[in-house]
N, C-alpha and C. Protein backbone atom coordinates (compact mmCIF):
# COMPACT_ATOMS: atom_id res chain seq x y z
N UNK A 1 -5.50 -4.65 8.47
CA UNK A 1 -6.82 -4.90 7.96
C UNK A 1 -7.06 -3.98 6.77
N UNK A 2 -7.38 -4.51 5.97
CA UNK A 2 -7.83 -3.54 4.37
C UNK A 2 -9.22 -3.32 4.09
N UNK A 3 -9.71 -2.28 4.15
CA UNK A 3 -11.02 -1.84 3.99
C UNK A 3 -10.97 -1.37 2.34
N UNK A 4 -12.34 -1.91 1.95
CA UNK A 4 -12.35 -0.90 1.07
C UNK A 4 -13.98 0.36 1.14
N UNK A 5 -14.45 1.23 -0.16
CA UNK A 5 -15.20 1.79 0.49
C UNK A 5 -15.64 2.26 -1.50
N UNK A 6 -16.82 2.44 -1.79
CA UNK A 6 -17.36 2.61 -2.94
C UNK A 6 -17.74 3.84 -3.10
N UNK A 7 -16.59 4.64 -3.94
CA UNK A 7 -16.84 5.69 -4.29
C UNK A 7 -17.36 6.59 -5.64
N UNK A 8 -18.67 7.53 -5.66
CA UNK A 8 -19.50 7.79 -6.61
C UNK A 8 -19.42 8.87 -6.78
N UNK A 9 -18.74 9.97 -7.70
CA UNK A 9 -18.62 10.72 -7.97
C UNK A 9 -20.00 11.54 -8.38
N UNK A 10 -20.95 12.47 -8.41
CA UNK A 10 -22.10 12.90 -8.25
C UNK A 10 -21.95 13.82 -9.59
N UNK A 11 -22.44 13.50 -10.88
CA UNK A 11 -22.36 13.93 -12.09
C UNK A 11 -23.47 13.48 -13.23
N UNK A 12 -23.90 14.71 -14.33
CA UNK A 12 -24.55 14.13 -15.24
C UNK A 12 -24.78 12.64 -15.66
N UNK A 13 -23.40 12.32 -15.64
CA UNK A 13 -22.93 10.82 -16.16
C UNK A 13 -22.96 9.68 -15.20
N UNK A 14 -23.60 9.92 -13.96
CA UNK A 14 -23.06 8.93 -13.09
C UNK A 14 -24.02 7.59 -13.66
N UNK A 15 -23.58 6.67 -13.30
CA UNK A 15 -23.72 5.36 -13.45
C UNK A 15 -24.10 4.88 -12.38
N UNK A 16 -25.86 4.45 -11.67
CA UNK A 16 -25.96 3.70 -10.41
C UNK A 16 -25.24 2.75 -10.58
N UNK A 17 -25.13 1.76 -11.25
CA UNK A 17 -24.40 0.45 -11.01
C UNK A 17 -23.34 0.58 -11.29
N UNK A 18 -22.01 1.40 -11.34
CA UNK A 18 -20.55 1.42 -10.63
C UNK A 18 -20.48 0.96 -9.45
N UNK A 19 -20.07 0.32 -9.39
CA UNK A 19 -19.47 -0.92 -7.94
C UNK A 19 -17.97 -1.09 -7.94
N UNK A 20 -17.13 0.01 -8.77
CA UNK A 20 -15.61 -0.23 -8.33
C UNK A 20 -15.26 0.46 -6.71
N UNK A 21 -14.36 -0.48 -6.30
CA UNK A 21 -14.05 -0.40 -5.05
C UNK A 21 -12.67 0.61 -5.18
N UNK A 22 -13.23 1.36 -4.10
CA UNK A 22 -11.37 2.24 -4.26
C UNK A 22 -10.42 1.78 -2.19
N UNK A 23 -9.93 1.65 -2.39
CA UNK A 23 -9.01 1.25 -0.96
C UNK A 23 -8.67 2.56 0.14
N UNK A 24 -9.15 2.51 0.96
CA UNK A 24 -9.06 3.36 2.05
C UNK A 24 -7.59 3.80 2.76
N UNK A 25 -6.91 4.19 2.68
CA UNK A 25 -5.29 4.12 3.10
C UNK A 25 -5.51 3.72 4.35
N UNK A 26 -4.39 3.41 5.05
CA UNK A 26 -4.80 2.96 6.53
C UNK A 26 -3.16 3.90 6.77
N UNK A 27 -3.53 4.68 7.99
CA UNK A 27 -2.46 5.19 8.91
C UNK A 27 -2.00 4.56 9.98
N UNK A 28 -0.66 4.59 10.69
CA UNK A 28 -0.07 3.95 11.04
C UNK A 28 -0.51 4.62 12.76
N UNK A 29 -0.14 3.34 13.81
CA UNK A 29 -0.79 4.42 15.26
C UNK A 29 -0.57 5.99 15.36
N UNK A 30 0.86 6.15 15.13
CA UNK A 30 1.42 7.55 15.41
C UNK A 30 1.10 8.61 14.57
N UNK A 31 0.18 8.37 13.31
CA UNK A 31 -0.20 9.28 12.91
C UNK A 31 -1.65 9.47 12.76
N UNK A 32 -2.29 9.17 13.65
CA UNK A 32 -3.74 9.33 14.29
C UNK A 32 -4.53 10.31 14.32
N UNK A 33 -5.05 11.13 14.15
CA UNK A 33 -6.02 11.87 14.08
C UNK A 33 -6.06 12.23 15.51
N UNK A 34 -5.92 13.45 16.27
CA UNK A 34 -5.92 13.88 17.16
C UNK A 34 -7.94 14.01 17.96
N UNK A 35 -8.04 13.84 19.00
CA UNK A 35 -9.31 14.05 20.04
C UNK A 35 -9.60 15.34 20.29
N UNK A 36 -11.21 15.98 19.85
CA UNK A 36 -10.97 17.41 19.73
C UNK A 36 -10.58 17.79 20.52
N UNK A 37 -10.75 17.11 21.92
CA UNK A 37 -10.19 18.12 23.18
C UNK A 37 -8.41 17.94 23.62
N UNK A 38 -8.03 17.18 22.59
CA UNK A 38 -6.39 17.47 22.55
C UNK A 38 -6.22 18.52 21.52
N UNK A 39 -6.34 18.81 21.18
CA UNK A 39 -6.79 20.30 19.65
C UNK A 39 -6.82 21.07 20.74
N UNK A 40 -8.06 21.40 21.26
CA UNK A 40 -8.15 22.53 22.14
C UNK A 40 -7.60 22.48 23.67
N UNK A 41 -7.09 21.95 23.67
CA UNK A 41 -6.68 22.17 24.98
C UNK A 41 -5.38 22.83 25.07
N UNK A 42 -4.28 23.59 24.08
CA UNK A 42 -3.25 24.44 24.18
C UNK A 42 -3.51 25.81 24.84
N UNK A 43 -2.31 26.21 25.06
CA UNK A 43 -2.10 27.51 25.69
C UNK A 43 -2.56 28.58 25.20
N UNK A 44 -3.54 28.43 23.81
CA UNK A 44 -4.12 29.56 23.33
C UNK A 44 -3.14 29.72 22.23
N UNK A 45 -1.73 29.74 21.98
CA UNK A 45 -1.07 29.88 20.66
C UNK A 45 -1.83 29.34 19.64
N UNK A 46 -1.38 29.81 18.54
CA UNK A 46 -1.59 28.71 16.87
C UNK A 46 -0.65 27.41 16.62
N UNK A 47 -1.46 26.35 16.50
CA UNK A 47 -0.54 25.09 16.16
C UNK A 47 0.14 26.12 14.50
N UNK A 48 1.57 25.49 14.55
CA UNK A 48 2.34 25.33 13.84
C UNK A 48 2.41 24.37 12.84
N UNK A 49 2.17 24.80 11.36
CA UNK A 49 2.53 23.59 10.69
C UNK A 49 3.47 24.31 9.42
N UNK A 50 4.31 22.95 9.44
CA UNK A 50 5.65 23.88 8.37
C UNK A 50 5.48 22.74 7.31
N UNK A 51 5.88 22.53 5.91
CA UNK A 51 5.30 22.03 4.98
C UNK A 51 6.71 22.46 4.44
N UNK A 52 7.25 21.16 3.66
CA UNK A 52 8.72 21.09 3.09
C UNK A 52 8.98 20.63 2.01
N UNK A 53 8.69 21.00 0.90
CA UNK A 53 9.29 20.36 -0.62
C UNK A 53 10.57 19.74 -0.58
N UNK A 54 10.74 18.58 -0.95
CA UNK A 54 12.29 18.40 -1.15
C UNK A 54 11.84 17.87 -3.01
N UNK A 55 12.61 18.67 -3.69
CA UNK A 55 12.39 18.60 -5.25
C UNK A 55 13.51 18.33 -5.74
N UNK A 56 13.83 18.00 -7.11
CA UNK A 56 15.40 17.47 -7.93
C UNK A 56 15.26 19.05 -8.19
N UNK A 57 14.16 19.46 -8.61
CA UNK A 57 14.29 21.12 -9.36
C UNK A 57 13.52 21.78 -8.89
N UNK A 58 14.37 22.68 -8.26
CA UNK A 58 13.08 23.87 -7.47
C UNK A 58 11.89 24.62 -7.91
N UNK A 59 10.79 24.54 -7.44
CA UNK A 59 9.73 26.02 -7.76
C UNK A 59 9.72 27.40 -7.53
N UNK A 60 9.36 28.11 -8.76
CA UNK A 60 9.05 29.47 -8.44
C UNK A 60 8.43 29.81 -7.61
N UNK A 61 8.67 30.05 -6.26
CA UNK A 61 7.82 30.66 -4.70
C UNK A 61 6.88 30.41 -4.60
N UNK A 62 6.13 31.11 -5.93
CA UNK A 62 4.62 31.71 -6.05
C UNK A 62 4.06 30.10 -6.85
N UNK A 63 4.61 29.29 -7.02
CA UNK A 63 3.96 27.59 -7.31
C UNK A 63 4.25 26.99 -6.33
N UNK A 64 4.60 27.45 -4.83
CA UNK A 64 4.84 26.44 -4.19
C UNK A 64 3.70 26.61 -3.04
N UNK A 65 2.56 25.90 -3.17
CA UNK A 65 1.03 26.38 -3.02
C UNK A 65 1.13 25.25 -1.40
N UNK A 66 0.73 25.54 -0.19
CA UNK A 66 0.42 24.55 0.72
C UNK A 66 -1.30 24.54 0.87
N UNK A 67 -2.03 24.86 -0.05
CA UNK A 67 -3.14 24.58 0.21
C UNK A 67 -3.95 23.43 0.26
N UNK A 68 -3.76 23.10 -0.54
CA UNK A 68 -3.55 21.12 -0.76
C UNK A 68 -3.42 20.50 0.57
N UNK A 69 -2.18 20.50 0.74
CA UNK A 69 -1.84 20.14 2.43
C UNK A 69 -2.52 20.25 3.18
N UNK A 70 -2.72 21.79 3.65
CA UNK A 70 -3.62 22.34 4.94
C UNK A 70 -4.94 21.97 4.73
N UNK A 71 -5.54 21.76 3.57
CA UNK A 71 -6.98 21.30 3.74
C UNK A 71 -7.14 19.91 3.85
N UNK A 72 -5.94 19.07 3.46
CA UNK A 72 -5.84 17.81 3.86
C UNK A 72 -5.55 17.24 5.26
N UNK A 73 -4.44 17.85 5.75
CA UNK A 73 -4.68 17.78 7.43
C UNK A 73 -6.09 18.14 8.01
N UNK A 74 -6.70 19.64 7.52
CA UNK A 74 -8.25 19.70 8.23
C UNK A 74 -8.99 18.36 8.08
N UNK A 75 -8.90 18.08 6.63
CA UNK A 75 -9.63 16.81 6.43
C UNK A 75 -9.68 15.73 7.38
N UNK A 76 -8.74 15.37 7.33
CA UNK A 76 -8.02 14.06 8.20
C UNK A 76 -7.96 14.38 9.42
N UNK A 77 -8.68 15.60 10.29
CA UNK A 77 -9.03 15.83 11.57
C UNK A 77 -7.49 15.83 12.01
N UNK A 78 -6.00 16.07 11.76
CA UNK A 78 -5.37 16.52 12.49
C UNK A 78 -4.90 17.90 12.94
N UNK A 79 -6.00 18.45 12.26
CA UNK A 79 -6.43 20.08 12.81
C UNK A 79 -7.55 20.80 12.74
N UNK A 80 -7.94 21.33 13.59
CA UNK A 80 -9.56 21.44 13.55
C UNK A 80 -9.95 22.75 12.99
N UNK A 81 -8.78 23.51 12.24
CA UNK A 81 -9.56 24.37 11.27
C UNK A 81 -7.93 25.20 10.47
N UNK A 82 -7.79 25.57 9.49
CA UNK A 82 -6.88 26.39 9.03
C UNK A 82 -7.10 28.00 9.09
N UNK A 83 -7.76 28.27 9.85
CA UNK A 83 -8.25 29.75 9.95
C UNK A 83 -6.68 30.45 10.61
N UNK A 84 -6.47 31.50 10.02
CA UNK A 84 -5.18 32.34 10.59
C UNK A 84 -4.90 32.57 12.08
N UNK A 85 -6.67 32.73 12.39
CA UNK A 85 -6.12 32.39 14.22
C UNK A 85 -5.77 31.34 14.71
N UNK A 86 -6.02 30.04 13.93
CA UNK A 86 -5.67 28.87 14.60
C UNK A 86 -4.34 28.31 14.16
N UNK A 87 -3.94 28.34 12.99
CA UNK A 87 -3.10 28.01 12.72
C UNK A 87 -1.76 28.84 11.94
N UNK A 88 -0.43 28.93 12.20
CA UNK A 88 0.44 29.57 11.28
C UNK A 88 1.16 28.35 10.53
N UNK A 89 1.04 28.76 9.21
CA UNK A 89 2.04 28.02 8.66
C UNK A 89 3.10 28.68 7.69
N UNK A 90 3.91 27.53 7.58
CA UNK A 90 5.25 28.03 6.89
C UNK A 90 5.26 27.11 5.56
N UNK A 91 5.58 27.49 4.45
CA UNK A 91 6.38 26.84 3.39
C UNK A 91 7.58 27.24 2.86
N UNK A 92 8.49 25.70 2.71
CA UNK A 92 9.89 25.83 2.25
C UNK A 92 9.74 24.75 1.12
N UNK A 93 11.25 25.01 0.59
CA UNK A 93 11.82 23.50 -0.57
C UNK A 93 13.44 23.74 -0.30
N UNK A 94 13.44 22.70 -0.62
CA UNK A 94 14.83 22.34 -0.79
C UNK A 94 15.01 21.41 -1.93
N UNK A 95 16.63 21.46 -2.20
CA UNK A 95 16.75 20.51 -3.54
C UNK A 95 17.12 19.03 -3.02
N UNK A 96 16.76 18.00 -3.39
CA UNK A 96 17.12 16.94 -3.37
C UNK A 96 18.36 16.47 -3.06
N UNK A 97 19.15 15.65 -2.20
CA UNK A 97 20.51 15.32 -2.38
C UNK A 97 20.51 14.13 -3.42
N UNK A 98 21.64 14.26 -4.14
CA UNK A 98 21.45 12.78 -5.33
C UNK A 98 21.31 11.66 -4.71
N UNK A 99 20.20 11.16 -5.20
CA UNK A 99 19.61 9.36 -5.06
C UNK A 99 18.71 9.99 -3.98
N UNK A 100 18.22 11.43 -3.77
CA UNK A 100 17.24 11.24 -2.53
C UNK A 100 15.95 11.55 -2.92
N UNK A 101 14.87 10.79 -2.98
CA UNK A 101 13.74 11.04 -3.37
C UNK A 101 12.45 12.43 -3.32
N UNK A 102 12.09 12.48 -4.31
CA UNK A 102 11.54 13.62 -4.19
C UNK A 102 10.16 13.23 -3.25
N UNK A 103 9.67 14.29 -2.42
CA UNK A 103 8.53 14.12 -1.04
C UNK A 103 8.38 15.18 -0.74
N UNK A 104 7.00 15.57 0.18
CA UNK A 104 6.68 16.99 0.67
C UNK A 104 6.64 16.25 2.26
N UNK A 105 6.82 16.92 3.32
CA UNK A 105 7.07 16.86 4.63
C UNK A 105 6.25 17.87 5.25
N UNK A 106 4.99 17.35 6.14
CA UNK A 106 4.27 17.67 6.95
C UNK A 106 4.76 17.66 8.42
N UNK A 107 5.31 18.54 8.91
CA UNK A 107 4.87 18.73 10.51
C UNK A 107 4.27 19.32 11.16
N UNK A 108 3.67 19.12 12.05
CA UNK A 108 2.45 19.91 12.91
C UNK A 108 2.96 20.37 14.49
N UNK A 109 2.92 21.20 14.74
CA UNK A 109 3.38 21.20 15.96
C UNK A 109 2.52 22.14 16.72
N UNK A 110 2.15 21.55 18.00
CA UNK A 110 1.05 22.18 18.88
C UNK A 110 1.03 22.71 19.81
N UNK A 111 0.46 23.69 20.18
CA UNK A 111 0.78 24.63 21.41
C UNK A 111 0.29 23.84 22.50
């Protein structure tokens, strides 16, 4: 099913009558948005999330930023906060094998 949803950017310039439609992504079952009380219901550890560049050409460490990410998972409710007690994360990269596409790799893993 394709939703769409009308989005208005809130600016000097806005235009009431913009009516372009922008398309809602749709996720697949298995990547669902977790129930707060599956969030909280771990052993008290920090969910784990590790975040993986695979690039043709590597970044300097200090450009290889997961903030983007982690506030996008908060977003998308598959974690209910990035605060240091709740969550540890890791960032890596790796180089590409030839013909293998460049992608960043989200996993989450929960106590």
């Amino acid at each position: 099913m394709h939703r769409e949803t009308t989005l208005r950017k809130p600016n000097a310039n806005h235009n009431p009558n913009d009516t372009r439609k922008t398309p809602v992504p749709q996720r697949t079952a298995g990547n669902a948005a977790l129930v707060e009380a599956q969030v909280q219901s771990g052993t008290g550890d920090r969910i784990f999330i590790r975040i993986e560049s695979v690039r043709k050409r590597l970044l300097d460490e200090d450009n290889l930023v997961s903030k983007y990410h982690t506030d996008l998972c908060r977003y998308s409710g598959l974690i209910p906060s990035d605060a240091p007690g709740i969550c540890k994360i890791e960032t890596s990269q790796r180089k590409a094998e030839k013909g293998e596409e460049e992608r960043t790799e989200i996993t989450i893993t929960y106590p």
